[in-house]
C-alpha atoms as a PDB file:
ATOM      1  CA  UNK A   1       0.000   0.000   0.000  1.00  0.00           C
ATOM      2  CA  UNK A   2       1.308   3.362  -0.560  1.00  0.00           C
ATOM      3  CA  UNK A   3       2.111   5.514   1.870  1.00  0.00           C
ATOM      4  CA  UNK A   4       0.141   8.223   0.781  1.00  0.00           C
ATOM      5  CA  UNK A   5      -2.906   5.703   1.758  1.00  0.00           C
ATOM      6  CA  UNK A   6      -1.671   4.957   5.111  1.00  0.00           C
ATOM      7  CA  UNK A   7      -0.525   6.640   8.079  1.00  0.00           C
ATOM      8  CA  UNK A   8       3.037   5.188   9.043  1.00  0.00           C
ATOM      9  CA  UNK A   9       1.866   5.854  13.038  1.00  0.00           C
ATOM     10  CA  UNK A  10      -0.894   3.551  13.106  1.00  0.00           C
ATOM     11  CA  UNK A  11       1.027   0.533  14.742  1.00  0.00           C
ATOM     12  CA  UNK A  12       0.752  -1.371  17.331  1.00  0.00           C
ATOM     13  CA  UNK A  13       3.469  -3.176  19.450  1.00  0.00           C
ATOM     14  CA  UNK A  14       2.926  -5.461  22.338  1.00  0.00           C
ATOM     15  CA  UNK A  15       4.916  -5.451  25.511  1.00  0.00           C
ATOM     16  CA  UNK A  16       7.020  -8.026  26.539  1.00  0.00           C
ATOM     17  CA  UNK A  17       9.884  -8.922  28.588  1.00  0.00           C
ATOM     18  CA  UNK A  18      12.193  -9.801  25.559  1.00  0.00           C
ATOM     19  CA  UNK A  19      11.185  -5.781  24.202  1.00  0.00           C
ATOM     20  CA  UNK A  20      11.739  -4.505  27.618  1.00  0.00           C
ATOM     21  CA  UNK A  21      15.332  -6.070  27.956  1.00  0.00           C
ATOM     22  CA  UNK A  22      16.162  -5.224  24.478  1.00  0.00           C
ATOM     23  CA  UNK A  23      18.965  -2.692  23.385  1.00  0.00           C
ATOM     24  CA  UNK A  24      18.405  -0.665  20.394  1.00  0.00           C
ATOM     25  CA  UNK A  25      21.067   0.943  18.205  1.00  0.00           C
ATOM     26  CA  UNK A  26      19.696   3.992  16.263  1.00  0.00           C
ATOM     27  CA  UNK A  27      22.022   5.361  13.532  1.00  0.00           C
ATOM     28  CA  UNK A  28      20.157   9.176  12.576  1.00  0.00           C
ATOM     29  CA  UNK A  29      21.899  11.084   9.155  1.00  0.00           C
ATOM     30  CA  UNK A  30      23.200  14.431  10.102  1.00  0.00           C
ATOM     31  CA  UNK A  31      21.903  15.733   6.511  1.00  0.00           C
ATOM     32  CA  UNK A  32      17.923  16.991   6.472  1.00  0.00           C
ATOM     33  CA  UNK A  33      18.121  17.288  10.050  1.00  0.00           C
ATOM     34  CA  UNK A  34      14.559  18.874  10.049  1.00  0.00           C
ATOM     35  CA  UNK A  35      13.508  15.475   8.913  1.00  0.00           C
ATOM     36  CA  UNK A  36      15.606  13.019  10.484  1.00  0.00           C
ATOM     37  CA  UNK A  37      14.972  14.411  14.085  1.00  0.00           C
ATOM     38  CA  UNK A  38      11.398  13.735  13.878  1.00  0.00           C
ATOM     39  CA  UNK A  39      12.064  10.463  12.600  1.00  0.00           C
ATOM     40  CA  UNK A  40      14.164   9.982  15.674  1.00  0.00           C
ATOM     41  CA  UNK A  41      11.761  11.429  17.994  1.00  0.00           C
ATOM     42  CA  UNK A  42       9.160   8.916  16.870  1.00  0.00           C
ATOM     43  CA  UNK A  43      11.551   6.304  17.050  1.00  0.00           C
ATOM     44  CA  UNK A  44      12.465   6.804  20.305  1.00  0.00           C
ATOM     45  CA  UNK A  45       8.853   7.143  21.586  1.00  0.00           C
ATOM     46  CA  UNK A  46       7.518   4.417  20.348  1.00  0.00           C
ATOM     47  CA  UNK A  47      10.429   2.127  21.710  1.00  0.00           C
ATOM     48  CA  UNK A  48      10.113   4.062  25.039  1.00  0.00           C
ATOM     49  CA  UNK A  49       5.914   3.508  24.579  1.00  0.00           C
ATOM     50  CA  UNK A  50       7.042  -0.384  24.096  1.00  0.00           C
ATOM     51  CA  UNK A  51       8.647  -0.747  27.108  1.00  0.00           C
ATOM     52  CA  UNK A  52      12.705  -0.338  26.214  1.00  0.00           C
ATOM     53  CA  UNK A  53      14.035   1.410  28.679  1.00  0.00           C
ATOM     54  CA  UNK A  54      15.456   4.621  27.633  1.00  0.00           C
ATOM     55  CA  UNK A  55      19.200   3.810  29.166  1.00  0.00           C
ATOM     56  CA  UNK A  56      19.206   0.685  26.403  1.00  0.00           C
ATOM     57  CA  UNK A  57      18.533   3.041  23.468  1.00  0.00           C
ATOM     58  CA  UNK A  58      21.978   3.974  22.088  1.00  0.00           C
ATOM     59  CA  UNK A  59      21.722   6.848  19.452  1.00  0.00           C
ATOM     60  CA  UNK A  60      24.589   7.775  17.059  1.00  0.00           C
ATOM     61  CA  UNK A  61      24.850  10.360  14.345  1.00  0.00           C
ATOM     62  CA  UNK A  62      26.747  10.049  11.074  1.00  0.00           C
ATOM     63  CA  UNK A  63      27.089  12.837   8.077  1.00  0.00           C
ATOM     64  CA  UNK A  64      24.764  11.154   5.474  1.00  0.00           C
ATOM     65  CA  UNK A  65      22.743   8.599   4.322  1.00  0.00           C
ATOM     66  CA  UNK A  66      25.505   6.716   2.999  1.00  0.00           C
ATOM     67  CA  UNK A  67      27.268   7.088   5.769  1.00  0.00           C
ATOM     68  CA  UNK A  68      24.572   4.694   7.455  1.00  0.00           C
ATOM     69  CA  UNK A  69      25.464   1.490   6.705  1.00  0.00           C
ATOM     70  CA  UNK A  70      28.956   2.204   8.012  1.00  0.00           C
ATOM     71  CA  UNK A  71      27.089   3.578  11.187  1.00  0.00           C
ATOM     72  CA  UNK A  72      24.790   0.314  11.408  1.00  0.00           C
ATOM     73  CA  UNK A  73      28.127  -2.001  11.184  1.00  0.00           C
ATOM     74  CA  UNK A  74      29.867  -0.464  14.072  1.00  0.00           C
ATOM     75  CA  UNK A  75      26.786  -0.374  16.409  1.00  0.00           C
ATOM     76  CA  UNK A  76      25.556  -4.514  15.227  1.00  0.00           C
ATOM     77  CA  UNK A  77      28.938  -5.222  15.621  1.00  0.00           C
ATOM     78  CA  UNK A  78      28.541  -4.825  19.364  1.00  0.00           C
ATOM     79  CA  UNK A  79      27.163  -7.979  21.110  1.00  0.00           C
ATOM     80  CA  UNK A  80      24.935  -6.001  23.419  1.00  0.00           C
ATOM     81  CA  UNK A  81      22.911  -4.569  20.699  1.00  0.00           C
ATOM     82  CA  UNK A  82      19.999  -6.420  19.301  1.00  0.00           C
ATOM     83  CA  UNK A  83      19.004  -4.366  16.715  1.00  0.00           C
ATOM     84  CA  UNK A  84      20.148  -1.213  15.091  1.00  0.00           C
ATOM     85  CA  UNK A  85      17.435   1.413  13.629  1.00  0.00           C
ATOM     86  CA  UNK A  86      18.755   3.805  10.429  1.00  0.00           C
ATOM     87  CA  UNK A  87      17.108   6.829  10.303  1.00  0.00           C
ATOM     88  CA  UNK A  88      17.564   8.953   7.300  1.00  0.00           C
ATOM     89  CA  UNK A  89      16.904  11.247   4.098  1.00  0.00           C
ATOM     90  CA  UNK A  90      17.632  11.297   0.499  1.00  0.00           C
ATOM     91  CA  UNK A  91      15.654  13.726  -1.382  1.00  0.00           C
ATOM     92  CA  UNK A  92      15.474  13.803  -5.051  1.00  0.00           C
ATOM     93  CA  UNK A  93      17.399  16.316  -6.872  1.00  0.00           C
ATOM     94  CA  UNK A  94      18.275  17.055 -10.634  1.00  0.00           C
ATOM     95  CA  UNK A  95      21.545  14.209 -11.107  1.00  0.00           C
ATOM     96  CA  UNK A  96      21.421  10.871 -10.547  1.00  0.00           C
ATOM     97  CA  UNK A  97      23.087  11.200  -7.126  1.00  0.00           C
ATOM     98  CA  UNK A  98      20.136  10.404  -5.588  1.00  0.00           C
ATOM     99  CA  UNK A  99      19.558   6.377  -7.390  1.00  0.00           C
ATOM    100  CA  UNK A 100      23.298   6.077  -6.458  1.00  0.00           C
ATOM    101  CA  UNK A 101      23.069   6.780  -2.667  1.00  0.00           C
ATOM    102  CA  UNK A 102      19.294   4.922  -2.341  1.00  0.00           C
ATOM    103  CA  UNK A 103      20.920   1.917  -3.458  1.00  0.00           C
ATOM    104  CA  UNK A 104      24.095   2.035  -1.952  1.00  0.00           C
ATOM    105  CA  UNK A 105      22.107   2.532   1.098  1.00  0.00           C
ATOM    106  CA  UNK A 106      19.457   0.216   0.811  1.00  0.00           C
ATOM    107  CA  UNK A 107      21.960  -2.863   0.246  1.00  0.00           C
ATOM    108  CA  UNK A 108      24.711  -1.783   3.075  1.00  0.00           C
ATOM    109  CA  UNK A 109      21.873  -1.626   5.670  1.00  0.00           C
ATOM    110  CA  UNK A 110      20.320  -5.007   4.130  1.00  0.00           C
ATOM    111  CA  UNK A 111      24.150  -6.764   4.046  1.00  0.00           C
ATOM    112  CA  UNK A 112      24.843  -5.351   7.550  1.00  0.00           C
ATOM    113  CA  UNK A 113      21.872  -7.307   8.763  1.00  0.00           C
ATOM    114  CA  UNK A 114      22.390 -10.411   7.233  1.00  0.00           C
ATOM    115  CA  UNK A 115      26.236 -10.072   8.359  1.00  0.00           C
ATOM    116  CA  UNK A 116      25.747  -9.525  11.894  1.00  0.00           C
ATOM    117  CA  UNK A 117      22.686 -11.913  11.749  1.00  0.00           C
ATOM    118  CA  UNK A 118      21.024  -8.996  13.725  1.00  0.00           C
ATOM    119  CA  UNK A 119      17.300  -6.652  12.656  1.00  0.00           C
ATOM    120  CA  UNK A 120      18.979  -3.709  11.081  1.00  0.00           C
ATOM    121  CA  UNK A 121      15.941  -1.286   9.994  1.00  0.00           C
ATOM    122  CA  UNK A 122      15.597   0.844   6.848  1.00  0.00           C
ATOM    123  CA  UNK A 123      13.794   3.979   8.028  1.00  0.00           C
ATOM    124  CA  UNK A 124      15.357   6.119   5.139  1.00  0.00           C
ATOM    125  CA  UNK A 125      12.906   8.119   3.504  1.00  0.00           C
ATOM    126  CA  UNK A 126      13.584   8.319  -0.157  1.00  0.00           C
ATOM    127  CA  UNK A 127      11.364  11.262  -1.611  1.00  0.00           C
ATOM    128  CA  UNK A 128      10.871  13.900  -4.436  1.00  0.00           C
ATOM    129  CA  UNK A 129      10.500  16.766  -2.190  1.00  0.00           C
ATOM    130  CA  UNK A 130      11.046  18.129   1.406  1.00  0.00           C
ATOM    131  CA  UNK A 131       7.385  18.377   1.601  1.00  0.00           C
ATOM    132  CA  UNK A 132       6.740  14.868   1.002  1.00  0.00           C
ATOM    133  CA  UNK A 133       9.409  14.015   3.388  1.00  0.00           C
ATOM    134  CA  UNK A 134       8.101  15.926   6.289  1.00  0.00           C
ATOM    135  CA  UNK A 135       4.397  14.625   5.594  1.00  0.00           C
ATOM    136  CA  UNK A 136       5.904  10.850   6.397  1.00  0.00           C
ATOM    137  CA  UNK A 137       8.356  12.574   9.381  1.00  0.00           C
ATOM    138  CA  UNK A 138       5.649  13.466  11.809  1.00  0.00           C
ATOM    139  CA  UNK A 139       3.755  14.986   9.575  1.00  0.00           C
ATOM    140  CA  UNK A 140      -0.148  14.162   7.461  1.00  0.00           C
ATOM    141  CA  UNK A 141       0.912  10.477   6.816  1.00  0.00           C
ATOM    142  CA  UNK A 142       2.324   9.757  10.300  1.00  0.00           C
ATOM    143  CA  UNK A 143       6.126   9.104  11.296  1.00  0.00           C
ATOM    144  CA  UNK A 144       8.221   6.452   9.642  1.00  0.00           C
ATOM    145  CA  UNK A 145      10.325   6.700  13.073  1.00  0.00           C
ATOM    146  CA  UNK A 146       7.371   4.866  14.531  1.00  0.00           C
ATOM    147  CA  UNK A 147       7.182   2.231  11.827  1.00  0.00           C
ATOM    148  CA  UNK A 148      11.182   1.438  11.921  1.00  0.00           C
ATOM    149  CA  UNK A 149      10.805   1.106  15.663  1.00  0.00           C
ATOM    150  CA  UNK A 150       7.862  -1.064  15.398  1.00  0.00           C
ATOM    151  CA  UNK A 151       9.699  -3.219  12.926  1.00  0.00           C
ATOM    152  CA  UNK A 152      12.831  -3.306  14.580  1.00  0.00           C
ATOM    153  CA  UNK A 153      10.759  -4.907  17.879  1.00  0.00           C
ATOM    154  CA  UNK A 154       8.576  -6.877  15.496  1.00  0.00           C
ATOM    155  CA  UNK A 155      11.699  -8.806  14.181  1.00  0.00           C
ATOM    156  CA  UNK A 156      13.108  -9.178  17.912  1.00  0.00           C
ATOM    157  CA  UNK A 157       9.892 -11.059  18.810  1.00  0.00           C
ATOM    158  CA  UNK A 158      10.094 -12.940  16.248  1.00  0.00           C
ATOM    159  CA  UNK A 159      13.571 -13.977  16.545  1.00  0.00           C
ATOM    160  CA  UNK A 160      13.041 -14.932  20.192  1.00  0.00           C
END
């Protein structure tokens, strides 16, 4: 379903002792900071809302997007962390930078959690424009922060 049919806030996780015990990694991108702080905020909240407590959520920031996967390695890489969260922003512009770093992206975050054998979450927003970025960043169509959290403790149940 597209996201422009579905708000990325209505979720639902259940408590439980393995989300409670949990430590979460969350790698935020430094660049479109307006948007990738509101996907942390929601992030946070809803792992927070879950039950995690707040002193097992590690945060880290890196430059970029594609600076993410690099981010996600060094946090999975740490035994203590059972899943890592990457939070970030590519918006289109007028060269093809922006296929190059969705991809690049998108399979370093995908490699890092088959690697590690750990969740690692894509909550990159890949859009046209700012506005449709902020619309899925807290905005009319909810917070992908809240869906990459969700996910992240989804997987963990499962796993367990």
């Amino acid at each position: 379903m597209a996201s422009s049919e579905k708000n990325l806030s209505d979720i639902k996780v259940k408590k439980s002792k393995e989300i409670t015990r949990s430590r979460i990694g969350i790698v935020v991108s430094e660049w479109n900071e307006q948007v990738t702080e509101s996907l942390y905020s929601g992030a946070h909240k809803t792992l927070v809302e879950a039950g995690v407590s707040r002193s097992n959520i590690e945060r880290v920031n890196v430059p970029g997007s594609f600076e993410l996967s690099l981010g996600a390695q060094w946090m999975a890489k740490q035994k203590e962390v059972d899943a890592v969260i990457c939070l970030g922003c590519v918006i289109q512009g007028e060269t093809k930078h922006f296929d190059f770093i969705c991809d690049a992206v998108a399979n370093g975050i995908t490699n890092v959690g088959l690697k590690y054998d750990k969740p690692v979450i894509f909550g990159v927003l890949t859009t046209n424009t700012l506005k449709q970025a902020l619309d899925r960043a807290g905005g009319k169509h909810g917070n992908k922060g809240d869906e990459a959290a969700a996910t992240a403790l989804g997987m963990l149940t499962l796993r367990r």
